[in-house]
Protein backbone atom coordinates (compact mmCIF):
# COMPACT_ATOMS: atom_id res chain seq x y z
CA UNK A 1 -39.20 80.33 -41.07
CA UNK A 2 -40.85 83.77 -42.29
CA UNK A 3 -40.27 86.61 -40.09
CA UNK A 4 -43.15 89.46 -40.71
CA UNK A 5 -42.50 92.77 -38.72
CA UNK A 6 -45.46 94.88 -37.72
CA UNK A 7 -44.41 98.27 -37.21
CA UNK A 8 -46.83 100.57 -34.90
CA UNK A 9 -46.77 104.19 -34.15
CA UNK A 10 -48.52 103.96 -31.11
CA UNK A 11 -46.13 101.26 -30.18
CA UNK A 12 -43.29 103.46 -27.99
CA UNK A 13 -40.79 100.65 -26.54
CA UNK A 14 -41.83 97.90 -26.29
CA UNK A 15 -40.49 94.80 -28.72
CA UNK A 16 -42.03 91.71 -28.71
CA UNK A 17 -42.16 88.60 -30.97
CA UNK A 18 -43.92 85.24 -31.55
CA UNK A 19 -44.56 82.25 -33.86
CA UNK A 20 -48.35 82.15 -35.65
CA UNK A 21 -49.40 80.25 -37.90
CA UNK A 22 -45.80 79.47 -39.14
CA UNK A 23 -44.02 82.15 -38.67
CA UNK A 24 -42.40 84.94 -36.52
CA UNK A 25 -44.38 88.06 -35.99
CA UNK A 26 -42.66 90.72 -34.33
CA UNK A 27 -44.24 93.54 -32.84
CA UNK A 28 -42.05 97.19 -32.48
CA UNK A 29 -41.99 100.54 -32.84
CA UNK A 30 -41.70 102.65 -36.10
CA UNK A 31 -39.30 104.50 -35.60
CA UNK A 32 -36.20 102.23 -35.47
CA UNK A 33 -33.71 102.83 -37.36
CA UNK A 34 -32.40 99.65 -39.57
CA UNK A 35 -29.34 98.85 -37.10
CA UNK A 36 -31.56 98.82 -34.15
CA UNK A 37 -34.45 96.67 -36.01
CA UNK A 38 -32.09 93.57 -37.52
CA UNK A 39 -30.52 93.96 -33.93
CA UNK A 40 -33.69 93.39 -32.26
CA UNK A 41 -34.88 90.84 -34.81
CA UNK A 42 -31.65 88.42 -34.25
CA UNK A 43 -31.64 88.78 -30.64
CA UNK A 44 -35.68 87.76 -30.62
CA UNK A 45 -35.06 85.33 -33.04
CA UNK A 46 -32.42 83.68 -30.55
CA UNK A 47 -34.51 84.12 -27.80
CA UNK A 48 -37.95 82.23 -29.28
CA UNK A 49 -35.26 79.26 -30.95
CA UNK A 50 -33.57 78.43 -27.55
CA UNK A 51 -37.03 79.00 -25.23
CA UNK A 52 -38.70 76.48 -27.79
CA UNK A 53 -35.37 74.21 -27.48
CA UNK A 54 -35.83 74.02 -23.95
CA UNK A 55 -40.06 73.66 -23.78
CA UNK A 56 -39.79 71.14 -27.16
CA UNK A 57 -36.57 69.17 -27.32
CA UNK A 58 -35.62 67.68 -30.36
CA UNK A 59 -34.90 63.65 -30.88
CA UNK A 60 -31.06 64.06 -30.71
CA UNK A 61 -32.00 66.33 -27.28
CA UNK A 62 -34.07 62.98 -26.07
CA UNK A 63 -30.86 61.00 -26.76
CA UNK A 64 -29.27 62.95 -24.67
CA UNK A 65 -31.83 62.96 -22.07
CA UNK A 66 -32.31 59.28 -22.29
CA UNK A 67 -28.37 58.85 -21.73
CA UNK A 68 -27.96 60.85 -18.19
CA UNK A 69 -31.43 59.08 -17.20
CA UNK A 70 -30.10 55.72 -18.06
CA UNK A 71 -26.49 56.58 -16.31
CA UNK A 72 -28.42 57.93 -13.37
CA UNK A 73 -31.21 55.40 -12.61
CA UNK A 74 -30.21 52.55 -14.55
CA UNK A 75 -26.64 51.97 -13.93
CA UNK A 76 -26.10 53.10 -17.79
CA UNK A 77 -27.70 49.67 -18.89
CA UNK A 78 -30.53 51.19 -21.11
CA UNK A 79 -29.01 51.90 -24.36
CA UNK A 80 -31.90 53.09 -26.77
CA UNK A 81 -30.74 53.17 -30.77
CA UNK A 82 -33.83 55.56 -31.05
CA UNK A 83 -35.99 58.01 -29.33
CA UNK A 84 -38.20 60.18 -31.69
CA UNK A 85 -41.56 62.35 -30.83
CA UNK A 86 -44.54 61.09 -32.49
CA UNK A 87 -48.10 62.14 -33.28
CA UNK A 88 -49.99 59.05 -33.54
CA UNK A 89 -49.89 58.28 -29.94
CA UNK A 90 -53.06 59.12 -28.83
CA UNK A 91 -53.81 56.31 -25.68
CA UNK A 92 -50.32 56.02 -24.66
CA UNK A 93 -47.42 58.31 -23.50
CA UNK A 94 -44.74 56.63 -25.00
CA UNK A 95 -43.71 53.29 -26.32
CA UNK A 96 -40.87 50.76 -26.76
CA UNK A 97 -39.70 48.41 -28.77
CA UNK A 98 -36.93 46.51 -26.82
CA UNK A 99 -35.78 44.15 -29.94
CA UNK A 100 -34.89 47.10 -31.93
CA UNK A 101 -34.41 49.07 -28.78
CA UNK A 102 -36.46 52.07 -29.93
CA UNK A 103 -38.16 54.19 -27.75
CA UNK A 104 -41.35 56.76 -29.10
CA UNK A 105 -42.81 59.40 -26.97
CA UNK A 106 -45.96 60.73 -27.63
CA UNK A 107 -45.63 64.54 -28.67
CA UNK A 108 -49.08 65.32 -26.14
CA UNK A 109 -45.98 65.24 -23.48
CA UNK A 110 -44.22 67.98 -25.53
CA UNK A 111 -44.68 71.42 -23.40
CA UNK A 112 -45.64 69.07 -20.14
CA UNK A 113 -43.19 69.66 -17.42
CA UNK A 114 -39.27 68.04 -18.14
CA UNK A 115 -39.88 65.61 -14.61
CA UNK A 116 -42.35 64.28 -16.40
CA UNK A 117 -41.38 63.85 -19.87
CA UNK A 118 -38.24 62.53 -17.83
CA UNK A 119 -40.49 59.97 -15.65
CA UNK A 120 -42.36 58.45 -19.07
CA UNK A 121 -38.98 58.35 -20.56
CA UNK A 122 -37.21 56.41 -17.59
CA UNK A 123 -40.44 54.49 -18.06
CA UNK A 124 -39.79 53.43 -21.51
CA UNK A 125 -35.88 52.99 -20.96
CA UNK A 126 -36.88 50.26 -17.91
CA UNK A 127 -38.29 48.51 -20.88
CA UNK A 128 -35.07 47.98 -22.38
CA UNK A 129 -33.76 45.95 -19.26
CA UNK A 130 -37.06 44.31 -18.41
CA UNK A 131 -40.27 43.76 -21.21
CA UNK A 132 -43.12 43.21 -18.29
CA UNK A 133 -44.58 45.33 -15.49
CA UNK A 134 -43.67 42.82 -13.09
CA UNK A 135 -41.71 43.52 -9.86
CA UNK A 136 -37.89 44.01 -11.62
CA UNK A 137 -39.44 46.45 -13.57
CA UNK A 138 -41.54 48.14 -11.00
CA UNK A 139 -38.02 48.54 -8.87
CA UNK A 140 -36.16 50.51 -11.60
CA UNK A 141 -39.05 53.16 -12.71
CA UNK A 142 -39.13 53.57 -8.91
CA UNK A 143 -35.48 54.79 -8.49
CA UNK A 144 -36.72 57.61 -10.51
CA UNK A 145 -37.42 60.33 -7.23
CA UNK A 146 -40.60 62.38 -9.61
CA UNK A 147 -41.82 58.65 -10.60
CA UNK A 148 -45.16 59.08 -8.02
CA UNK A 149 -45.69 62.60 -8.57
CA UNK A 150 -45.14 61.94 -12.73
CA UNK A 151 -47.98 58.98 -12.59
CA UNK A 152 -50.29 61.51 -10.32
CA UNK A 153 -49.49 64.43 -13.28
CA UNK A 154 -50.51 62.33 -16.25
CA UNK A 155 -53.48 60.48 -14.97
CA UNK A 156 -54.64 64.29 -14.07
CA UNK A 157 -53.95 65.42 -17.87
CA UNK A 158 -55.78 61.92 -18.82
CA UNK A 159 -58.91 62.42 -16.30
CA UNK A 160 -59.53 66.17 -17.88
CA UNK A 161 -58.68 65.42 -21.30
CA UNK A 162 -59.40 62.22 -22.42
CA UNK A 163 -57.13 61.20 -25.41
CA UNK A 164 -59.38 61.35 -28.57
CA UNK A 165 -60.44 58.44 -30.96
């Protein structure tokens, strides 16, 4: 990713940095000297790559997720093969395909709160043990303590912005 540094005059401390329009702006004072700057720059560099980590996690991240959910709630039988973000979910939150045992979440839950990305992922992992809504299923997206709360969230996000076409 480009990094573009915009040096101020006026700018006395202060050292801030963040991503537009593809790349990393960071804001600081002229009068740096070149150790201080690249100093700066790798520790805001860290900083933006591990908060965006933990807002945005990656599909090996989801794996991982998926895993502790499925050992937690589902007695470890869920076993996904795949769990990727995609973009071309636009009246669903996630969905599953329990023959190949894949599992997509919609990236609209990307930024949304981790219970809840959690809750539509337990969601989708249920799938894997049972294909229906029926009761069976109903009983293991339950076990999940946020479930309720999760279902309350996302009809909220639904109700004030509709998915689009």
């Amino acid at each position: 990713m480009d990094v573009e540094i915009r040096r101020s005059a006026r700018r006395k401390r202060n050292i801030t940095a963040r991503r537009e329009d593809g790349r990393t702006v960071i804001l600081m004072p002229a009068g740096l000297s070149v150790e201080e700057e690249e100093r700066h720059v790798t520790s805001l560099l860290a900083k933006l790559d591990a908060r965006e980590r933990r807002l945005h996690p990656g599909d090996e991240e989801l794996m991982d997720r998926a895993a502790r959910l499925s050992e937690t709630y589902l007695e470890g039988r869920a076993r996904p093969t795949s769990i990727r973000w995609v973009a071309n979910q636009q009246h669903r939150w996630g969905s599953c395909t329990s023959g190949a045992g894949t599992i997509r979440l919609s990236d609209r839950l990307r930024g949304m709160p981790s219970w809840v990305v959690d809750a539509v992922l337990l969601h989708e992992l249920a799938h894997l043990i049972e294909s229906d809504h029926g009761p069976r299923f109903q009983e293991l997206v339950q076990r999940y303590p946020q479930h309720e709360r999760a279902e309350g969230f996302l009809q909220g996000v639904t109700w004030q912005c509709p998915p689009g076409p």
